[in-house]
Protein backbone atom coordinates (compact mmCIF):
# COMPACT_ATOMS: atom_id res chain seq x y z
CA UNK A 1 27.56 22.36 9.90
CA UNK A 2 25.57 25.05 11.88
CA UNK A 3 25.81 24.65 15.21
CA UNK A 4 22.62 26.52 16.40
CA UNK A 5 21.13 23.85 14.39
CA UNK A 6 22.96 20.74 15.25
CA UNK A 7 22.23 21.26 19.25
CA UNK A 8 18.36 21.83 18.92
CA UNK A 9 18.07 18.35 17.90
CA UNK A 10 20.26 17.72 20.74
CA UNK A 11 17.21 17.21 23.04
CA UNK A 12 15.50 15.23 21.21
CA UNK A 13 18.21 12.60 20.74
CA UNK A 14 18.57 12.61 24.64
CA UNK A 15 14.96 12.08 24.67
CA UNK A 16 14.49 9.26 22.53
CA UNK A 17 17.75 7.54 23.85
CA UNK A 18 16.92 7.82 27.17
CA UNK A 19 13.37 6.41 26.28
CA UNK A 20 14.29 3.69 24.71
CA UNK A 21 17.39 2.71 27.41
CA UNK A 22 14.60 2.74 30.15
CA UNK A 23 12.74 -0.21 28.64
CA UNK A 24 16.08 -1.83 27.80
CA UNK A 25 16.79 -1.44 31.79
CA UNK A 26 13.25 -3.03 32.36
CA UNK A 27 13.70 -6.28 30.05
CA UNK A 28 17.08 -6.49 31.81
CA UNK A 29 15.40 -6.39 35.42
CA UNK A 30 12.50 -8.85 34.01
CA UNK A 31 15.58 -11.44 32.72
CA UNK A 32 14.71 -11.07 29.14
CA UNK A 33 18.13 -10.62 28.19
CA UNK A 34 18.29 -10.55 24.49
CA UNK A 35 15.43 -8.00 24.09
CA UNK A 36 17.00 -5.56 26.59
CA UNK A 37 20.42 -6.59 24.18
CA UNK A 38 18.44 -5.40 20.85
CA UNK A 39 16.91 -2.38 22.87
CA UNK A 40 20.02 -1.20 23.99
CA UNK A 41 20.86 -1.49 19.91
CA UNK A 42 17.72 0.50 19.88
CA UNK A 43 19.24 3.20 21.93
CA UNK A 44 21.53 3.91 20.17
CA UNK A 45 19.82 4.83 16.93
CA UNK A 46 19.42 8.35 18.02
CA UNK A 47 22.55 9.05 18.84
CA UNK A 48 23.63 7.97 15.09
CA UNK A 49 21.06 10.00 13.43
CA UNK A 50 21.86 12.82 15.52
CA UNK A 51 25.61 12.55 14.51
CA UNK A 52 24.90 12.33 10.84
CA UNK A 53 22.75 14.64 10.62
CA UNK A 54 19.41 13.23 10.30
CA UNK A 55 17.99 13.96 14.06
CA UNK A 56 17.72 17.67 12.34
CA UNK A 57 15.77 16.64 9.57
CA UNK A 58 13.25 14.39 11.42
CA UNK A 59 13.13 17.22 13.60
CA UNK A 60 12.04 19.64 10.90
CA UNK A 61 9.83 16.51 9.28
CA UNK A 62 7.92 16.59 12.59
CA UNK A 63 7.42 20.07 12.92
CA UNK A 64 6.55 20.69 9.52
CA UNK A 65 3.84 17.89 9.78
CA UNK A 66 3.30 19.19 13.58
CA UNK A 67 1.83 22.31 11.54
CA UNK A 68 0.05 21.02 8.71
CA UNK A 69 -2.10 19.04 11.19
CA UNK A 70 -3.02 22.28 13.00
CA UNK A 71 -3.42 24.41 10.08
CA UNK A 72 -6.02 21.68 8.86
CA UNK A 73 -8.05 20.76 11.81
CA UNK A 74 -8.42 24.96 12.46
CA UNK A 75 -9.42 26.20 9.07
CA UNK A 76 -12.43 25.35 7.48
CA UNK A 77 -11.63 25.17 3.70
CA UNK A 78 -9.72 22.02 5.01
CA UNK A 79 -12.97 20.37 5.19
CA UNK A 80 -14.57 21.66 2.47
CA UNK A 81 -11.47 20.22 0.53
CA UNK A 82 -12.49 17.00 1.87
CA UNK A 83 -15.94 17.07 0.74
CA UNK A 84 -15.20 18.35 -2.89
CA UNK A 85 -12.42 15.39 -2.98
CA UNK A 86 -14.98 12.56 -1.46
CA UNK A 87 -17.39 14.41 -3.79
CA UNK A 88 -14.85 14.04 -6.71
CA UNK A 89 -14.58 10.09 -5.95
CA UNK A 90 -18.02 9.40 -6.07
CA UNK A 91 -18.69 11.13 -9.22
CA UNK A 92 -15.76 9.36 -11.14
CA UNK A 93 -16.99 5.67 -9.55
CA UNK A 94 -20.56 6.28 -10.67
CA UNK A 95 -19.52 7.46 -14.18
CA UNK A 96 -17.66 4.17 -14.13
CA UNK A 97 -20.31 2.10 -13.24
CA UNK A 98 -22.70 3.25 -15.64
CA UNK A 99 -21.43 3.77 -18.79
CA UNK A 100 -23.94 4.15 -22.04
CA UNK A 101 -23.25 1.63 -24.83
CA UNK A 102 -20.49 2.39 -27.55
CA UNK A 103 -21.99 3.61 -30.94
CA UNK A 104 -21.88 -0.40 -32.28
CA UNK A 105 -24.20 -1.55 -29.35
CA UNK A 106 -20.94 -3.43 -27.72
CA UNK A 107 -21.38 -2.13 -23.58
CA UNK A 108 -18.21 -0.99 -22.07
CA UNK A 109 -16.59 -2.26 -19.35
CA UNK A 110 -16.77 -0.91 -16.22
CA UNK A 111 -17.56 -1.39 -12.47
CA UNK A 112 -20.06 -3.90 -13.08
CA UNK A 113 -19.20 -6.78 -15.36
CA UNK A 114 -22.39 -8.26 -17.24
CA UNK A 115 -21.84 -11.86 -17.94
CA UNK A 116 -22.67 -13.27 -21.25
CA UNK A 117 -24.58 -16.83 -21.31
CA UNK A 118 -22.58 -17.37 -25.00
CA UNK A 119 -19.36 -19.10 -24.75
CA UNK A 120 -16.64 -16.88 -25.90
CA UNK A 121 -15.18 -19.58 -27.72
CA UNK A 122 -17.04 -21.27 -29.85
CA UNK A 123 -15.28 -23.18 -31.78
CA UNK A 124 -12.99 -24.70 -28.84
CA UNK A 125 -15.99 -25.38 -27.11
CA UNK A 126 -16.83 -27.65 -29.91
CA UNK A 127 -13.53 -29.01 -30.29
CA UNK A 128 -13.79 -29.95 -26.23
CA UNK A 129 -17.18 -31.81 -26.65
CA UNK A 130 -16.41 -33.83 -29.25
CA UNK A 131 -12.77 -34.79 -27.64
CA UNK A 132 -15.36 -35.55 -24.45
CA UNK A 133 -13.78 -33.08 -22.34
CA UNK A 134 -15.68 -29.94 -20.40
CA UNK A 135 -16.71 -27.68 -22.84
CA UNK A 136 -14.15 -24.19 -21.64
CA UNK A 137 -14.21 -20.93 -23.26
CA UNK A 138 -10.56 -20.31 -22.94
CA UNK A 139 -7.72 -20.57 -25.79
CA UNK A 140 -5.16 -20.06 -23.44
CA UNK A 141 -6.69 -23.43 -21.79
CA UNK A 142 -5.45 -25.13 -25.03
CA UNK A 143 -2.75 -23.90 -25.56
CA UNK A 144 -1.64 -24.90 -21.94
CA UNK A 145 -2.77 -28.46 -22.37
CA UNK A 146 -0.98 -28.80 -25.31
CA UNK A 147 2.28 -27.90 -23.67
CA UNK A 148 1.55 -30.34 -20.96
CA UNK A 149 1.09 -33.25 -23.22
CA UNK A 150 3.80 -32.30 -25.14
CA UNK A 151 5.86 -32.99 -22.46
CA UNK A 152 4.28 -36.03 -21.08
CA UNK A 153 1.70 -34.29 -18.27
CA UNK A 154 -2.04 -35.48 -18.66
């Protein structure tokens, strides 16, 4: 293990410890005992990661993200990025939305559903109004029902 490495995270565990132990203290003070008991857990925490290991890499996480965030708010083409992605996203939800027909008249599905005033079923439906039940469009309905009356369920 590099030591350079392992004690410039050093500050940071101190940091967040000492954070943390502060508003432990103050739950303490108020009389809220068992928070200040899982804050002091709390406290902790740092001191783990940093003797694992793992302070260094959220370290470097942070910093790496640290620069992203100023790279992108300072150069332009970050925006223009954004517009060409937003632009991107609009063009693939309208070409959803409004697809032509398919070659045997049949629309495709998309965004927008049209609804059909034919049953889908037609021959269920049937079935259903002669039984004097609700005429429903679904087979799966059936089959359903018959499983429940199979097994003694009306």
């Amino acid at each position: 293990m590099n030591s350079d490495a392992t004690y410039s995270s050093l500050p940071w565990a101190v940091l967040l410890s000492a954070v943390i132990a502060f508003f432990a203290w103050r739950s303490w003070r108020a009389g809220d005992r068992w928070t200040a008991l899982a804050r002091a857990g709390w406290a902790l925490v740092p001191w783990a990661l940093w003797l694992v290991g793992l302070m260094r890499v959220l370290v470097r996480v942070g910093a790496a993200v640290g620069d992203w965030a100023g790279g992108f708010v300072f150069r332009p083409s970050s925006y223009i990025g954004l517009a060409v992605g937003a632009v991107a996203v609009l063009l693939v939800l309208l070409g959803s939305w409004r697809r032509p027909a398919r070659a045997d008249g049949a629309p495709r599905r998309g965004l927008r559903r049209e609804r059909s005033d034919a049953p889908a079923s037609a021959p269920a439906a049937s079935r259903r109004a002669k039984a004097g039940k609700p005429a429903v469009a679904d087979e799966d309905m059936d089959d359903i029902e018959a499983i429940l009356r199979k097994h003694g369920i009306n």
